[in-house]
N, C-alpha and C. Protein backbone atom coordinates (compact mmCIF):
# COMPACT_ATOMS: atom_id res chain seq x y z
N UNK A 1 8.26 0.86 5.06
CA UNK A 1 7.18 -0.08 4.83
C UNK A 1 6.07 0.16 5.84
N UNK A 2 4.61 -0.31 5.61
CA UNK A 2 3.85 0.29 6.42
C UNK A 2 3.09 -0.99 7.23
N UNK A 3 3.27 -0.78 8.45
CA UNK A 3 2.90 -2.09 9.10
C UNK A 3 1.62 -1.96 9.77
N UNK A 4 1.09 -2.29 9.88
CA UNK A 4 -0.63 -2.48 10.72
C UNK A 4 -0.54 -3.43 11.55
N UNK A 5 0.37 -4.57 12.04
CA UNK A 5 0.53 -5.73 12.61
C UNK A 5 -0.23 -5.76 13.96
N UNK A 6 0.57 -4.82 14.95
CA UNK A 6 0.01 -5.21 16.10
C UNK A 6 -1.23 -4.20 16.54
N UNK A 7 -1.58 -3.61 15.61
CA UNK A 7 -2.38 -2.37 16.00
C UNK A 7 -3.45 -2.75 16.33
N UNK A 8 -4.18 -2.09 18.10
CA UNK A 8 -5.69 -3.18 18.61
C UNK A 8 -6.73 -2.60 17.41
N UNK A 9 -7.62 -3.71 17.71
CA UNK A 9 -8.90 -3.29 17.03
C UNK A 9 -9.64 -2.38 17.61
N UNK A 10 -10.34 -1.50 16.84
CA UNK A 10 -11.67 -0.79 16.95
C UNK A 10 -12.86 -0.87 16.18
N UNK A 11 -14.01 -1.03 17.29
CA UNK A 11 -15.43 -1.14 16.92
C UNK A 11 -15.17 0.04 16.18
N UNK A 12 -16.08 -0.37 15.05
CA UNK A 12 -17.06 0.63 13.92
C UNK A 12 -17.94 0.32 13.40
N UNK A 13 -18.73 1.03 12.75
CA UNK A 13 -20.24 0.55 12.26
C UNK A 13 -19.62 1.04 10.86
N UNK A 14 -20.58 -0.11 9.44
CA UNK A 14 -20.02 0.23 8.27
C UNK A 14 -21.78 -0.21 7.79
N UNK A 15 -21.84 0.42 6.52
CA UNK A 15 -23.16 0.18 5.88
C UNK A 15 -22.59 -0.49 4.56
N UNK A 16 -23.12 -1.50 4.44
CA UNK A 16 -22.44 -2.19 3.69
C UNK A 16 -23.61 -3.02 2.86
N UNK A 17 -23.03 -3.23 1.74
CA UNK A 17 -24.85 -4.02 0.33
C UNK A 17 -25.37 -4.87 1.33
N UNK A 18 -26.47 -5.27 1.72
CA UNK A 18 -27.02 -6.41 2.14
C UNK A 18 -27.01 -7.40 1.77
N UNK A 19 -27.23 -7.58 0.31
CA UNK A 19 -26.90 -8.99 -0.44
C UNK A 19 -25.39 -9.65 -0.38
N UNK A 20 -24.68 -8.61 -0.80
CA UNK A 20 -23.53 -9.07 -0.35
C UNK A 20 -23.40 -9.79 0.83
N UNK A 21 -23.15 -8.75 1.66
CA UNK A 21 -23.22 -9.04 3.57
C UNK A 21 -24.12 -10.79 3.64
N UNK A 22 -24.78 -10.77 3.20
CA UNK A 22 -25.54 -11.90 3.26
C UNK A 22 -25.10 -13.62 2.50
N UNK A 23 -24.53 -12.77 1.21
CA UNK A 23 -23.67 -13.94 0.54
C UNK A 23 -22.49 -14.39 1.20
N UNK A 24 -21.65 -13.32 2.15
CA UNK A 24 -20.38 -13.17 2.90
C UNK A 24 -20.83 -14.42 4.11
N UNK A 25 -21.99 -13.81 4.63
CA UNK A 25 -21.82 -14.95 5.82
C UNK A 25 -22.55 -16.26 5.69
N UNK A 26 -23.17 -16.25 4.29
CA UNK A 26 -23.71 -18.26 3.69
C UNK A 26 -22.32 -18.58 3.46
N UNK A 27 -20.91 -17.72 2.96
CA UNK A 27 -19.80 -18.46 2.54
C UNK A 27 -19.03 -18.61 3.80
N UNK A 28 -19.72 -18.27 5.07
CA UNK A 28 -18.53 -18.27 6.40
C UNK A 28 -17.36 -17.38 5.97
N UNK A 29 -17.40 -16.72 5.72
CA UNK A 29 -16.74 -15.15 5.29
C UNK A 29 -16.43 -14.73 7.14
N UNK A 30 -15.48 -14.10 7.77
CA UNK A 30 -15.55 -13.65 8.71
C UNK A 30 -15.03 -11.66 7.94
N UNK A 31 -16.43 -10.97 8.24
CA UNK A 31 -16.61 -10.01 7.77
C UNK A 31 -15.35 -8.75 8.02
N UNK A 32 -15.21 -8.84 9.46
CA UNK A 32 -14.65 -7.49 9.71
C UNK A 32 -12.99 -8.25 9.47
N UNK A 33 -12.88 -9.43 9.41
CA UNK A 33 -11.21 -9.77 9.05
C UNK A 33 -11.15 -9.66 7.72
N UNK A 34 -11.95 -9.96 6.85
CA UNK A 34 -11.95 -9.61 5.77
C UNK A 34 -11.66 -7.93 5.27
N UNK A 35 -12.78 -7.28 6.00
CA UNK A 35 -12.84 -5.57 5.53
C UNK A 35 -11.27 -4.98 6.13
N UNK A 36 -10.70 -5.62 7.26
CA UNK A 36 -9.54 -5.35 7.47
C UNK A 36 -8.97 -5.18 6.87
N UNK A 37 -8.72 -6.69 6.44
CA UNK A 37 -7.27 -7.04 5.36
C UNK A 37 -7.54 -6.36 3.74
N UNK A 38 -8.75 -5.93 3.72
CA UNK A 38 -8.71 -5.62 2.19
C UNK A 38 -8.81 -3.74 1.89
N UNK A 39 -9.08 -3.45 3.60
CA UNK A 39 -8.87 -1.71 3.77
C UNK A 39 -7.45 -1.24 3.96
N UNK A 40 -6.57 -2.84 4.78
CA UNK A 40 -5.36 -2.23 4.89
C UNK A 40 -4.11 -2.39 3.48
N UNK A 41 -4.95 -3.14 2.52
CA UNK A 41 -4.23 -2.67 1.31
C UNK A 41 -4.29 -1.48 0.39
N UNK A 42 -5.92 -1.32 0.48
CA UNK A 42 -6.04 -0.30 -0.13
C UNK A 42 -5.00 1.22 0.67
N UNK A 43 -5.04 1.13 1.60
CA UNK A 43 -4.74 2.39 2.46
C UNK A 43 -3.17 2.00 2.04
N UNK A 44 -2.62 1.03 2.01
CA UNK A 44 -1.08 0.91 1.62
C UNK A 44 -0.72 2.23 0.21
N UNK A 45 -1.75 1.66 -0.76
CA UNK A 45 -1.46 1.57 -2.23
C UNK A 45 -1.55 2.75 -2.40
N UNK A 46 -3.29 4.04 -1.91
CA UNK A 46 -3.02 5.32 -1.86
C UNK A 46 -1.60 5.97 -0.78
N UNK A 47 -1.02 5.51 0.24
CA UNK A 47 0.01 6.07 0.15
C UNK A 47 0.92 5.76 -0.30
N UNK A 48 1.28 4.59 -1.04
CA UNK A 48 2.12 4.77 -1.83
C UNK A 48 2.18 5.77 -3.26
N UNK A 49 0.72 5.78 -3.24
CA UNK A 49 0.43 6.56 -4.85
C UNK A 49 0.81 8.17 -4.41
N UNK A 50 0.43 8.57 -2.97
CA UNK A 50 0.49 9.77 -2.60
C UNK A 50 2.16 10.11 -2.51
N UNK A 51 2.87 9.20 -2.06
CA UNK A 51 3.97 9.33 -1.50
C UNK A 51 4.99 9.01 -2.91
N UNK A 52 4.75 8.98 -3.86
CA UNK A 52 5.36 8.68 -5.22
C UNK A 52 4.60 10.19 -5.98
N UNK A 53 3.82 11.01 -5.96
CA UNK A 53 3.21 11.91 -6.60
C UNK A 53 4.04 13.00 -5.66
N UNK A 54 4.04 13.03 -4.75
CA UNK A 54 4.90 14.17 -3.67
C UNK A 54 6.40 13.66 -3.88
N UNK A 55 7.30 12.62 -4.19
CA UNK A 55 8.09 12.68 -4.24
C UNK A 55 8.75 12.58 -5.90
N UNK A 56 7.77 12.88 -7.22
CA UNK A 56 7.94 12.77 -8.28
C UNK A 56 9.28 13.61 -8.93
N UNK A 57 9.31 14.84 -8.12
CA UNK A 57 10.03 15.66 -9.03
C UNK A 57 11.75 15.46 -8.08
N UNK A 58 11.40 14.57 -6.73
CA UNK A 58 13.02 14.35 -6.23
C UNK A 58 13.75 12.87 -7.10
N UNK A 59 12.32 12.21 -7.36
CA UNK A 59 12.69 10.91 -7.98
C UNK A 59 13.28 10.93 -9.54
N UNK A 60 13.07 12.22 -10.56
CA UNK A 60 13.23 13.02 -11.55
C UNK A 60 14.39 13.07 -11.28
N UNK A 61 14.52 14.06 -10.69
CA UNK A 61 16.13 14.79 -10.69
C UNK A 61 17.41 13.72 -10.33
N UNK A 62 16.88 12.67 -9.53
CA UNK A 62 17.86 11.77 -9.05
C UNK A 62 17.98 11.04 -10.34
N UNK A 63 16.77 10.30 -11.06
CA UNK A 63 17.44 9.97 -12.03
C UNK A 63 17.86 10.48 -13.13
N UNK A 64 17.29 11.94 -13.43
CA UNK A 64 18.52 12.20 -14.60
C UNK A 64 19.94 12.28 -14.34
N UNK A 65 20.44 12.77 -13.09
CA UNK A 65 21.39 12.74 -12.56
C UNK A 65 22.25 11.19 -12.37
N UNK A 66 21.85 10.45 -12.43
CA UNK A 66 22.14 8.66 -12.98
C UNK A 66 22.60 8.73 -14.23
N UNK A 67 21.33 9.62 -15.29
CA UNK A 67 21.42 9.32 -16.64
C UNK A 67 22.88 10.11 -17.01
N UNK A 68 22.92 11.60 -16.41
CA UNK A 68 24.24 11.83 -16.48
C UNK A 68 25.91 11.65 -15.97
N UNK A 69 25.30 11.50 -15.03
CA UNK A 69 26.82 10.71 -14.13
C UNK A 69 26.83 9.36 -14.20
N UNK A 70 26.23 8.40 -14.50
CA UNK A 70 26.29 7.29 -14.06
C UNK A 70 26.22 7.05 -13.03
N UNK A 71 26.23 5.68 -12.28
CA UNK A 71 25.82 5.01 -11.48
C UNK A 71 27.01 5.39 -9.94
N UNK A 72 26.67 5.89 -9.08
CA UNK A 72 27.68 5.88 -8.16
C UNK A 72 28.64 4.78 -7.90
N UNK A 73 30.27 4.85 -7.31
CA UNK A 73 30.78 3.64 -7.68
C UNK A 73 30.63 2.74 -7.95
N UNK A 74 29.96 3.23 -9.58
CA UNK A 74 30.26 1.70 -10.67
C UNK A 74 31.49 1.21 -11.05
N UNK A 75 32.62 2.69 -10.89
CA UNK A 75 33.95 1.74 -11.41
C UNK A 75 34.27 0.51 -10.39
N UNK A 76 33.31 0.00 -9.24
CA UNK A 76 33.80 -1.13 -7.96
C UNK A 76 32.76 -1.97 -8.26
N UNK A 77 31.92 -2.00 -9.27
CA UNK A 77 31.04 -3.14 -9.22
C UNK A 77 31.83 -4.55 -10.48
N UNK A 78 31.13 -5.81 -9.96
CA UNK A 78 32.12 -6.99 -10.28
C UNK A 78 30.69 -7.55 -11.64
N UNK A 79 30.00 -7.20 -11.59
CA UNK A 79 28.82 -7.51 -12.87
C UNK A 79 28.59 -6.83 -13.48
């Protein structure tokens, strides 16, 4: 799982719509907690997309290998 929790902040400069930016802080929007929380999902989702595209053809083989053997000790499962 990918955690960002305690990681310090760093200054950056971002160019960002003006109108927006402007609507953001009439709504008391706090900007850079916002661009945080909504960069550190995006950055989740491409590696997950990356990390599911690189692992496509181990995730393949494991499950046809399900489809043919079945389920590892299933003869011990109670459902």
């Amino acid at each position: 799982m990918l955690r960002f929790d305690n990681a310090p902040k760093k200054p950056t400069n971002l160019s960002l719509n003006s109108k927006v930016l402007e609507m953001a802080r009439d709504l008391g929007m706090n900007i850079s907690q916002t661009v945080d929380a909504l960069l550190a999902e995006e950055v989740k989702r491409r590696y997950w997309e990356k990390w599911k595209e690189e692992n496509k053809d181990a995730m393949e083989a494991y499950n046809e290998r399900i489809r043919r053997e079945g389920l590892p000790l299933a003869k011990y499962r109670k459902f």
